[in-house]
Protein backbone atom coordinates (compact mmCIF):
# COMPACT_ATOMS: atom_id res chain seq x y z
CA UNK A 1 -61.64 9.30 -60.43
CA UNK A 2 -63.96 6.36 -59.85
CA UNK A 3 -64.95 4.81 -56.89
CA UNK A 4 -63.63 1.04 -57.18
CA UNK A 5 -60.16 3.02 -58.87
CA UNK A 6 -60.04 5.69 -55.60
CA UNK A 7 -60.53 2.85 -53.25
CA UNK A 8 -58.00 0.90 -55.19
CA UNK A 9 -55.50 3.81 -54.61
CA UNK A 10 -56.14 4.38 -51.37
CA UNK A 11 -55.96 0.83 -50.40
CA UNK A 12 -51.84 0.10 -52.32
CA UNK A 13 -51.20 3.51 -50.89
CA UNK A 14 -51.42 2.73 -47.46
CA UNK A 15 -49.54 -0.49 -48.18
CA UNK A 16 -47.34 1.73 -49.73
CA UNK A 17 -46.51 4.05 -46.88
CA UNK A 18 -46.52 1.10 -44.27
CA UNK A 19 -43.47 -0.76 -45.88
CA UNK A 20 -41.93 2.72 -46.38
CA UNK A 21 -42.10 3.20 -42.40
CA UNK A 22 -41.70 -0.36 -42.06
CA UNK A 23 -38.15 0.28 -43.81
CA UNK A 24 -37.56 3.29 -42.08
CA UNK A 25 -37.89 1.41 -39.12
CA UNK A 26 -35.70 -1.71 -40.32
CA UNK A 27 -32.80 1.43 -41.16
CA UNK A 28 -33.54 3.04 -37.83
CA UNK A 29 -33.11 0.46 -35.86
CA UNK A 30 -29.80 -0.47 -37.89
CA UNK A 31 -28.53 3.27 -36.85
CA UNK A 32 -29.21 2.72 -33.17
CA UNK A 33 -27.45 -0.46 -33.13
CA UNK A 34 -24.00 1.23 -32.56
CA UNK A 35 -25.69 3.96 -30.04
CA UNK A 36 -26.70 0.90 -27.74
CA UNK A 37 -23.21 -0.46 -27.77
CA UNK A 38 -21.71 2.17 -26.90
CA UNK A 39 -24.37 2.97 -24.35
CA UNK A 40 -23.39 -0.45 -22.53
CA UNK A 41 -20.33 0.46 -20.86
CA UNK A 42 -18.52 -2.13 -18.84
CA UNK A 43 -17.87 -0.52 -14.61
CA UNK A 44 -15.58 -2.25 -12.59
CA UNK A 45 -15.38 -1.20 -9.42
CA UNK A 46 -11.58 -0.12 -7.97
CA UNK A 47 -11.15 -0.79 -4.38
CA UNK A 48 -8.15 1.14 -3.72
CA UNK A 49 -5.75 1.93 -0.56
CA UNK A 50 -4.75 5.45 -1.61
CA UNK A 51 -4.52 7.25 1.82
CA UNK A 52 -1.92 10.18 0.54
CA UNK A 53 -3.01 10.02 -3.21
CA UNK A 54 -6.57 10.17 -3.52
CA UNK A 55 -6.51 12.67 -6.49
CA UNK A 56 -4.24 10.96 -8.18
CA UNK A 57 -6.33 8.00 -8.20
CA UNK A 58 -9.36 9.59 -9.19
CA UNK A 59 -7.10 10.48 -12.40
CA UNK A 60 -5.90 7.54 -13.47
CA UNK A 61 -9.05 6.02 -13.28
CA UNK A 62 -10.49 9.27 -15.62
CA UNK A 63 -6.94 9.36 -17.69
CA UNK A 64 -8.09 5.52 -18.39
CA UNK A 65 -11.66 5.95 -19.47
CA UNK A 66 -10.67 9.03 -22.25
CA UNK A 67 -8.09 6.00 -23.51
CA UNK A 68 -10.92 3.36 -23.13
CA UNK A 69 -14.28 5.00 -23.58
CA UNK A 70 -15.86 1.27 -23.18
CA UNK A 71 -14.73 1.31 -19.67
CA UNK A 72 -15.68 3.26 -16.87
CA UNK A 73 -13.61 3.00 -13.44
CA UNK A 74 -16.17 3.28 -10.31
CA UNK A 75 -12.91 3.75 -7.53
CA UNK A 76 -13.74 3.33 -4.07
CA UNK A 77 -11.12 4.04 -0.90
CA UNK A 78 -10.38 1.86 1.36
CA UNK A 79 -10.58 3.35 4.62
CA UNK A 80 -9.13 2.13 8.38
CA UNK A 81 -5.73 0.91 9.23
CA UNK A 82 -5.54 -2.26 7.15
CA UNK A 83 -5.76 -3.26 3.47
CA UNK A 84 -6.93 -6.60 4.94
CA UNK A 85 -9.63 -5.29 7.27
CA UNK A 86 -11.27 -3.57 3.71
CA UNK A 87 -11.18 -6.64 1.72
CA UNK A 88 -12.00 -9.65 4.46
CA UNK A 89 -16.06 -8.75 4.41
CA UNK A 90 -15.86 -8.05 0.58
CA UNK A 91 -14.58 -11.84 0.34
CA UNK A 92 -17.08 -12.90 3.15
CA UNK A 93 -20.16 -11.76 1.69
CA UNK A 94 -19.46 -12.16 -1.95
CA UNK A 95 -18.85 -8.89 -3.12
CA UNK A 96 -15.71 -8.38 -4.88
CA UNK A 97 -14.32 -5.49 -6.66
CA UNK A 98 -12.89 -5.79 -9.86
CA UNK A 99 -9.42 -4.45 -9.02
CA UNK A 100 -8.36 -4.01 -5.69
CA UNK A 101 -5.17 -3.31 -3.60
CA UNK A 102 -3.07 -6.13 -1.54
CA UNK A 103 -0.26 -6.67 -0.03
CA UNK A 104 2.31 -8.83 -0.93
CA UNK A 105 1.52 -11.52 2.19
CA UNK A 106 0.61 -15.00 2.90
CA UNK A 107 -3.33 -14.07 3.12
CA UNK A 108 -3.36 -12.48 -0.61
CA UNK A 109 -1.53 -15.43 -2.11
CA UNK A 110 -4.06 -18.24 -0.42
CA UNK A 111 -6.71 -15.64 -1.99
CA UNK A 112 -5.27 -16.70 -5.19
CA UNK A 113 -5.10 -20.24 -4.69
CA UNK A 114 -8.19 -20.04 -3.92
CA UNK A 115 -9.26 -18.94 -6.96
CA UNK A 116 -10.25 -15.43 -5.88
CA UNK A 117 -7.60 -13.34 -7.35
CA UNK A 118 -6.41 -13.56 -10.60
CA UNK A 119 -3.34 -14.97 -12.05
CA UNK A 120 -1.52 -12.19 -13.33
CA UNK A 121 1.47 -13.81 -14.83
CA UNK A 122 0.60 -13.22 -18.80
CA UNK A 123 0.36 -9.61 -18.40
CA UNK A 124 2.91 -6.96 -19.11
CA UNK A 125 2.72 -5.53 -15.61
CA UNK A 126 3.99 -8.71 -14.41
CA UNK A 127 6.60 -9.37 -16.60
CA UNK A 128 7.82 -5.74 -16.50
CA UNK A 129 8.03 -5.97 -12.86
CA UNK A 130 11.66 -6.17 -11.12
CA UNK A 131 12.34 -10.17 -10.51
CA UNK A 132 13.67 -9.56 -7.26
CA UNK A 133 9.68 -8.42 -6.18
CA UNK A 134 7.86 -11.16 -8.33
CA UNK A 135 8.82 -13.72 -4.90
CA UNK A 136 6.65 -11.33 -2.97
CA UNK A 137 4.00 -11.64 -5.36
CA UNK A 138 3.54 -15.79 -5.82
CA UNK A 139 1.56 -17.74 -4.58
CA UNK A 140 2.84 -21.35 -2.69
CA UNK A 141 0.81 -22.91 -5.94
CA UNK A 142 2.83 -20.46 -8.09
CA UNK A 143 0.71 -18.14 -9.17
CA UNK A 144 1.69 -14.06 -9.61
CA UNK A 145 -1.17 -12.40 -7.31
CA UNK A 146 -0.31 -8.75 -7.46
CA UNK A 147 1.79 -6.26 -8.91
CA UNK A 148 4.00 -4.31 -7.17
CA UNK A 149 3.31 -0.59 -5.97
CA UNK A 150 6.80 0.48 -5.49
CA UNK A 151 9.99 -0.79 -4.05
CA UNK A 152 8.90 0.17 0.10
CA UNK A 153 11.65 0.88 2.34
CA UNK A 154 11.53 2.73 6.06
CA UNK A 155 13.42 5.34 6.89
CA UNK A 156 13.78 8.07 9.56
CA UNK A 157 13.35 11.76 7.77
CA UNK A 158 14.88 14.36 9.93
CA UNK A 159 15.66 18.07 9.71
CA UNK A 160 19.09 19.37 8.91
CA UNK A 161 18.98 22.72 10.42
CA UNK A 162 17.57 21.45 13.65
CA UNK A 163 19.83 18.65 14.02
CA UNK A 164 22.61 21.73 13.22
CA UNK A 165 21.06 24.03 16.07
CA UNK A 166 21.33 20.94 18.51
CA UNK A 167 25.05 20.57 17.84
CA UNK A 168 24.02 16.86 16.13
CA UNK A 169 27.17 16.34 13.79
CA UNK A 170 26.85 12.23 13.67
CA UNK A 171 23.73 10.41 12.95
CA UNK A 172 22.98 7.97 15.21
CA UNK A 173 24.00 4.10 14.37
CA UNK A 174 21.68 2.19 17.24
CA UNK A 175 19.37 1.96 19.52
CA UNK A 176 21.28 4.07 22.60
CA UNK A 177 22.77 6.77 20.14
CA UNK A 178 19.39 7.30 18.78
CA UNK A 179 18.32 7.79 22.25
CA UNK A 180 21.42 10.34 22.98
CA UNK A 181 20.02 12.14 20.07
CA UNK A 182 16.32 12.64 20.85
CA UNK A 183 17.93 14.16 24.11
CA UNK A 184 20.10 16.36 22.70
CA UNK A 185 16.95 17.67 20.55
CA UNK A 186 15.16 18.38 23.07
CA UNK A 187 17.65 20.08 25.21
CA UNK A 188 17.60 22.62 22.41
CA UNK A 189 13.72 22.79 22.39
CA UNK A 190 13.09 21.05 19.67
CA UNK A 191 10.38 17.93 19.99
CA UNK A 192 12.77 15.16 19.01
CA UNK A 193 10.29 12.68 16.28
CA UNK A 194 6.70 12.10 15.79
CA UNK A 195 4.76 9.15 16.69
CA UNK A 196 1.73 8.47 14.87
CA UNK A 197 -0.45 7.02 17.86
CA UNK A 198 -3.64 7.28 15.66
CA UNK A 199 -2.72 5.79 12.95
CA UNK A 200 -1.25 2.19 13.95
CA UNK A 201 -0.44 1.45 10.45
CA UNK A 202 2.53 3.99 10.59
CA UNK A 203 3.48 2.72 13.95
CA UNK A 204 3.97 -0.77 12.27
CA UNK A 205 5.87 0.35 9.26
CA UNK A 206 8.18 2.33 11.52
CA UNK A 207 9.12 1.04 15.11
CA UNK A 208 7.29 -2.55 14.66
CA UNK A 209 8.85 -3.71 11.80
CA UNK A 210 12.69 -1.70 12.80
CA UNK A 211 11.98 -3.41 15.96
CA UNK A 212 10.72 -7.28 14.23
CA UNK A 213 13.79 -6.81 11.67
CA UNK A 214 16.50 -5.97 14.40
CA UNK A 215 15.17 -8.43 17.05
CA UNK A 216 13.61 -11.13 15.42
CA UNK A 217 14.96 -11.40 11.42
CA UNK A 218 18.80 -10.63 12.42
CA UNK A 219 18.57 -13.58 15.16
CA UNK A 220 16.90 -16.78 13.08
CA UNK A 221 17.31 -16.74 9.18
CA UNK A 222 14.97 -19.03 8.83
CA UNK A 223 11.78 -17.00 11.00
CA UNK A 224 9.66 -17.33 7.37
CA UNK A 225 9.28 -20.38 7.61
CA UNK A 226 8.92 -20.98 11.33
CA UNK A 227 6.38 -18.76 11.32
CA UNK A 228 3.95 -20.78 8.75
CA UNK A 229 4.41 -23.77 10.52
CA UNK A 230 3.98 -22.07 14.31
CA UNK A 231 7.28 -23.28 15.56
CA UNK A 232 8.36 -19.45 15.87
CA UNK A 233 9.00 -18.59 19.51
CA UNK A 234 7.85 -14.80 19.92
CA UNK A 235 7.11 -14.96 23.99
CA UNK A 236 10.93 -13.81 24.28
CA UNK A 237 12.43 -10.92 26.03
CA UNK A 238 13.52 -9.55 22.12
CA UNK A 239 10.17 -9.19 21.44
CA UNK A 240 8.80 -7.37 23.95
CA UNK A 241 11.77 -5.07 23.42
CA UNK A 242 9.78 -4.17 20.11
CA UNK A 243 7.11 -3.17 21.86
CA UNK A 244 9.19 -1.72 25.13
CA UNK A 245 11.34 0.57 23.02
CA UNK A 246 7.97 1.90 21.15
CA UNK A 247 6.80 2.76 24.62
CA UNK A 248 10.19 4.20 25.64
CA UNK A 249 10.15 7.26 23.13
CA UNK A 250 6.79 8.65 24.31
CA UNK A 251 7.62 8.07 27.96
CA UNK A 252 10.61 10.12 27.81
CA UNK A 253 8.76 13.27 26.36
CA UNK A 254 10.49 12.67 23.13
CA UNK A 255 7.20 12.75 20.88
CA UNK A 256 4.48 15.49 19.95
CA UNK A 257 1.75 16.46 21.96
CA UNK A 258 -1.58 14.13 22.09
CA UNK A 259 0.43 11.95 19.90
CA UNK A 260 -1.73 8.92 20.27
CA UNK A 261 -4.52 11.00 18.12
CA UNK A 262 -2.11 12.05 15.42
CA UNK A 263 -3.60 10.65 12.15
CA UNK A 264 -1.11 9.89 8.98
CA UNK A 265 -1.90 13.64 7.10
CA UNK A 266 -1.14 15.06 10.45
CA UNK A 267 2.22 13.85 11.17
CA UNK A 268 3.71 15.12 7.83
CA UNK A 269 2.46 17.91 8.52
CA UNK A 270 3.94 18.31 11.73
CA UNK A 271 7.28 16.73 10.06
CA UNK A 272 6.99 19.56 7.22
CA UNK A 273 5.90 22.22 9.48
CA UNK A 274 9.48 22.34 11.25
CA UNK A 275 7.32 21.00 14.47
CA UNK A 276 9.04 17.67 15.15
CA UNK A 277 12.95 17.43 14.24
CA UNK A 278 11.78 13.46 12.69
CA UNK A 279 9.69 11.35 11.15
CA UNK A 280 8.92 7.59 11.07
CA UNK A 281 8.35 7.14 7.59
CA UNK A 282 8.38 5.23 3.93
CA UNK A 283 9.87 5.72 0.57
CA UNK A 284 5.69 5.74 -0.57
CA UNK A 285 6.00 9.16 1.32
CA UNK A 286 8.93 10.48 -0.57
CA UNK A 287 6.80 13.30 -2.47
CA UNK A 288 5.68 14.64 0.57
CA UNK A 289 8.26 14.46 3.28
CA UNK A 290 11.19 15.85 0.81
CA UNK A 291 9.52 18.82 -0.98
CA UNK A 292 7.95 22.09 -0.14
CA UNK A 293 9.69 22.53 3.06
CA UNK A 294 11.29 25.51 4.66
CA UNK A 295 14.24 23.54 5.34
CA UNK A 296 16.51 20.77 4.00
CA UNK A 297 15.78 17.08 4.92
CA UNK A 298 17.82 14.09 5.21
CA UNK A 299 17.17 10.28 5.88
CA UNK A 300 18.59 7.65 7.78
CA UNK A 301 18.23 4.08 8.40
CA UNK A 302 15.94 3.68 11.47
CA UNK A 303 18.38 2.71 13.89
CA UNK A 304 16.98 0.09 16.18
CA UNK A 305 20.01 -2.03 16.28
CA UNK A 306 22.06 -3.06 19.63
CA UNK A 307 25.41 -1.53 20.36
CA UNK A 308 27.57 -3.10 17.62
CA UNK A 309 25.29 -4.87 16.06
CA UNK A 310 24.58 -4.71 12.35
CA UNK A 311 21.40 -2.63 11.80
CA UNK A 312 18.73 -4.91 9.69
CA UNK A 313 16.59 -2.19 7.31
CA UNK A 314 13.41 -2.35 5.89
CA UNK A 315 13.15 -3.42 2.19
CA UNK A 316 10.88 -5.21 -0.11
CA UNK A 317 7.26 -4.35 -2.35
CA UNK A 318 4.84 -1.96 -1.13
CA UNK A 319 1.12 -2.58 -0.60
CA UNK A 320 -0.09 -3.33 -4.71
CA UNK A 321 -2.64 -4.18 -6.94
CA UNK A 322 -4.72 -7.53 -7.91
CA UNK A 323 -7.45 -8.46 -10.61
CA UNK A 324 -10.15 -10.48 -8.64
CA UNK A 325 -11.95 -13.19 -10.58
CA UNK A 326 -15.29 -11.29 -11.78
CA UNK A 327 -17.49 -11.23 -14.84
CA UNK A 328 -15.33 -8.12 -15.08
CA UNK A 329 -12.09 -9.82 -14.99
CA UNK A 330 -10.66 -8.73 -18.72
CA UNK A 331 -11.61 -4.72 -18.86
CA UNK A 332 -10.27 -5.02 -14.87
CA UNK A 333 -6.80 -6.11 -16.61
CA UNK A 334 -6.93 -3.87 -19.07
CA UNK A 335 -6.98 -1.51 -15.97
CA UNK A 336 -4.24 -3.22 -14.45
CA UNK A 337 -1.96 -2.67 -17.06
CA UNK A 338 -2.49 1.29 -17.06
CA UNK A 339 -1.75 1.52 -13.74
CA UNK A 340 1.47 0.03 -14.32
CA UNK A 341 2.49 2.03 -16.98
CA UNK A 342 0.66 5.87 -18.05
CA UNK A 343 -1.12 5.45 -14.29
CA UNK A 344 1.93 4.69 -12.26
CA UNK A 345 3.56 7.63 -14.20
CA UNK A 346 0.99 10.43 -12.48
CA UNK A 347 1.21 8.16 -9.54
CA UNK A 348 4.62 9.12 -9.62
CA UNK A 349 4.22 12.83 -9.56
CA UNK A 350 3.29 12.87 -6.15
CA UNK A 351 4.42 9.85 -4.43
CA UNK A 352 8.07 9.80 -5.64
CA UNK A 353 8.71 6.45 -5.05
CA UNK A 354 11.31 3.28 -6.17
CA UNK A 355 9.47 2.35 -9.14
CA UNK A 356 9.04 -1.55 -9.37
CA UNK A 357 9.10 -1.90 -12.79
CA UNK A 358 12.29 -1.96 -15.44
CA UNK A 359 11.27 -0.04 -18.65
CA UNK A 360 9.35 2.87 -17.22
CA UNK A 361 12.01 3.30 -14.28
CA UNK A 362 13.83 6.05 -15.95
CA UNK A 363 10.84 8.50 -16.62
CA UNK A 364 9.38 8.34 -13.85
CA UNK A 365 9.52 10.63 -10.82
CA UNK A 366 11.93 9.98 -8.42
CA UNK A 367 13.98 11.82 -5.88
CA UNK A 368 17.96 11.10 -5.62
CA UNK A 369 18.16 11.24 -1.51
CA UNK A 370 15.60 8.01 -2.11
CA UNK A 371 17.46 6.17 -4.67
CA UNK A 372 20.92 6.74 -2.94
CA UNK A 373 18.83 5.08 -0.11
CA UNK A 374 17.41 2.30 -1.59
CA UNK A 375 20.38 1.36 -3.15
CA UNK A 376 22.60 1.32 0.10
CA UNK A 377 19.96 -0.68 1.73
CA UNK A 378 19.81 -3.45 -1.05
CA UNK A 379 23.52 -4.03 -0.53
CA UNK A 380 22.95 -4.79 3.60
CA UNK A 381 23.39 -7.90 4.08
CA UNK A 382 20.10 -8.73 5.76
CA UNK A 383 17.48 -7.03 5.40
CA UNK A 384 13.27 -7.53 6.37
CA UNK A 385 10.53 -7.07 5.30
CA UNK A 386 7.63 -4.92 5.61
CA UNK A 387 5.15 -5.74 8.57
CA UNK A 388 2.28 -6.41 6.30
CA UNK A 389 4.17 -8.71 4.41
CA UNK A 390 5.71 -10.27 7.29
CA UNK A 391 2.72 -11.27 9.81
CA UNK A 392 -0.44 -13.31 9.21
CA UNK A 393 -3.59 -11.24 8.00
CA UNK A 394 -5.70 -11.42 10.93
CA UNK A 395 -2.27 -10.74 12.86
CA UNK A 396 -1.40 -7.47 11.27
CA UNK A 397 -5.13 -5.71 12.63
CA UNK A 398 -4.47 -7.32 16.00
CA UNK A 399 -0.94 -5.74 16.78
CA UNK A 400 -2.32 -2.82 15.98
CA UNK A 401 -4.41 -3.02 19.01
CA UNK A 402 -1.45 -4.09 21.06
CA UNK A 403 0.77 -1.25 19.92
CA UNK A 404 -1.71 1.49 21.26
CA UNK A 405 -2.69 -0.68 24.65
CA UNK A 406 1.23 -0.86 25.09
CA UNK A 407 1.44 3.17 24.28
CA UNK A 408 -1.90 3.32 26.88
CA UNK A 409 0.23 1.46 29.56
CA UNK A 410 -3.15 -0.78 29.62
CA UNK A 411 -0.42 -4.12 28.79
CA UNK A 412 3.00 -4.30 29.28
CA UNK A 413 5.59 -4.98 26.31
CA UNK A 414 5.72 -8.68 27.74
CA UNK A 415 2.08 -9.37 27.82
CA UNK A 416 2.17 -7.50 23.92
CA UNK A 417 4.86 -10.20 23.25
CA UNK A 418 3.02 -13.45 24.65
CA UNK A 419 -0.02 -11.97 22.60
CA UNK A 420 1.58 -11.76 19.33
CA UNK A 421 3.21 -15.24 19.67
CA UNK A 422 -0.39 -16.47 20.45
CA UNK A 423 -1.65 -14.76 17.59
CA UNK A 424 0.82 -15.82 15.02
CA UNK A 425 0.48 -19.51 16.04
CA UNK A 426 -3.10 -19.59 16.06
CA UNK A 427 -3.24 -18.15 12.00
CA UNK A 428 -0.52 -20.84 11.50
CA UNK A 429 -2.64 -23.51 13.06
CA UNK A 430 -5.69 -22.16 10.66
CA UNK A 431 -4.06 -22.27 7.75
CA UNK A 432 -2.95 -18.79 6.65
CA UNK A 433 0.54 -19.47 5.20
């Protein structure tokens, strides 16, 4: 071959083999187009209040990604004694989870008329929720904040065979018979209930709220209200009664040992344990408090009526879930609407609640003593609602403080009384309503 014809070759060849790995490249980078998409998963982060169902959590959020392999669920507990004390310094400092729980109160629904939380009412979750809860969840501008996590109600568990031992043939219908009962109890050795002194949040589902719905909601119809606008008197002498007959139980010896350390896993356990005779609880707590127990348990509506009064119960939506208004906001709905249907199914499996939605109400989980429940409560006719529902935000963390000073003897139920009324006018006056 001659020179001028080798150089000739040489030279095309190259040129040759450079748009062959120029095309390889052009069809490489084609095939790792679809690698880098799927490499670029959306995370949104879950803020959730799961304090008895952290594993079940941790599932839907996996159960979710297998389903939607675009989407990966970063879940993150709340901790403490409030859902409000968790998301306050989120909303402070700007940093927002894509999904998060709330409760169904005045301070989540100015979060969405504020523009923080989303407005869930185009979504199945919201339609598919019962109408009685959708009130609970809007907003004064009319906007649907949250879905529901159940259908909450408050109840006193107690144990059949001890209340047999103790001679206890009739549950007790107020305040005094209750009282008459917790002696008998502990005539026949048994510690009468357990009071969850460490965990305030269970003190305000059970006494507070018995005590707000019996002394405050049976007395003014229109306390809602007069509580937004700070005209609600709670200096009164039925007020402090909440807090006096919270004090009373412990005083009398009725309660566990070093009860005012007794955390929320602890007291079911006593409860379950056959080491307390009752139990302060909610339908959230159904799973738990009914199954796996050496003995057969009943419920009751927390008695904290007067003599011949009509005892006001407990009813409404428990603590649920929101969309906050992120970069994140449409794979955080898509979220939203598992939970409410495959999630709230394994949710189910442990919880046992009063599910808050209409189609998948038949399949899921639920016991009979808590439906039998639920159902006699609806048809009281008044009824209250939950503490965290009922009170201001910044309100709800602050009676927890007073509950445990009153249980400490460090302020008297009056003083715990003329603090809440201060408390409750002073949101009202900032504008939390």
């Amino acid at each position: 071959m001659g020179r001028a014809k080798f150089f000739w070759w040489w030279r095309y060849g190259l040129t040759g083999l450079a748009c062959l790995f120029f095309l390889s490249g052009c069809h490489a980078h084609k095939d790792a187009t679809p690698r880098t998409t799927a490499a670029a998963r959306t995370t949104i982060t879950a803020l959730v209040w799961a304090p008895d169902w952290p594993q079940e959590m941790l599932q839907i959020a996996a159960e979710f990604s297998k389903l939607n392999p675009d989407v990966r669920v970063d879940v993150q507990f709340m901790i403490g004694n409030s859902v409000e004390e968790n998301i306050k310094p989120r909303v402070a400092g700007g940093t927002l989870p894509d999904f998060v729980s709330v409760n169904p109160n005045a301070y989540a629904a100015e979060l969405a008329d504020q523009g923080v939380l989303a407005d869930l009412r185009g979504t199945s979750a919201w339609n598919n929720m019962l109408t009685p809860l959708k009130a609970d969840w809007t907003s004064r501008r009319g906007k649907g904040f949250g879905i529901s996590g159940g259908v909450a109600t408050t109840m006193i568990y107690y144990n059949r065979e001890m209340f047999a031992k103790a001679g206890i043939t009739q549950l007790p219908t107020d305040f005094y018979a209750f009282l008459r009962v917790c002696a008998q109890l502990k005539r026949a050795g048994f510690t009468p209930i357990m009071w969850s002194g460490g965990f305030p949040n269970m003190l305000g589902n059970g006494p507070f709220a018995s005590g707000f719905a019996n002394d405050v909601v049976a007395n003014d119809a229109d306390w809602r209200n007069k509580m937004a606008d700070g005209t609600l008197n709670l200096d009164t002498p039925a007020v402090a009664d909440i807090f006096a007959k919270m004090a009373l139980i412990p005083e009398r010896g009725y309660v566990q040992p070093a009860f005012m350390t007794t955390g929320y896993d602890e007291g079911i356990r006593l409860f379950k344990e056959g080491k307390v005779a009752m139990a302060f609880e909610g339908s959230w707590s159904a799973g738990s408090m009914l199954h796996g127990n050496a003995f057969q348990t009943g419920v009751f509506v927390p008695p904290w009526n007067a003599r011949g009064a009509q005892v006001v119960p407990v009813l409404g939506s428990e603590t649920g879930f929101a969309v906050c208004e992120t970069p994140r906001k449409a794979a955080a709905l898509r979220f939203l609407e598992f939970m409410a249907g495959k999630g709230f199914l394994i949710l189910q499996k442990k919880r046992h609640n009063i599910s808050p939605f209409r189609e998948n109400a038949g399949t899921a989980v639920s016991d009979p003593v808590i439906v039998d429940y639920t159902n006699a409560v609806r048809r009281y006719p008044v009824t209250a609602s939950p503490y965290y529902s009922s009170l201001p935000s910044n309100t709800i963390e602050y009676v927890h403080g007073l509950m445990q000073d009153v249980l400490l003897h460090k302020i008297t139920p009056a003083l715990a009384a003329k603090r809440l009324d201060q408390s409750v006018k002073n949101e009202a006056n900032m504008h939390y309503k």
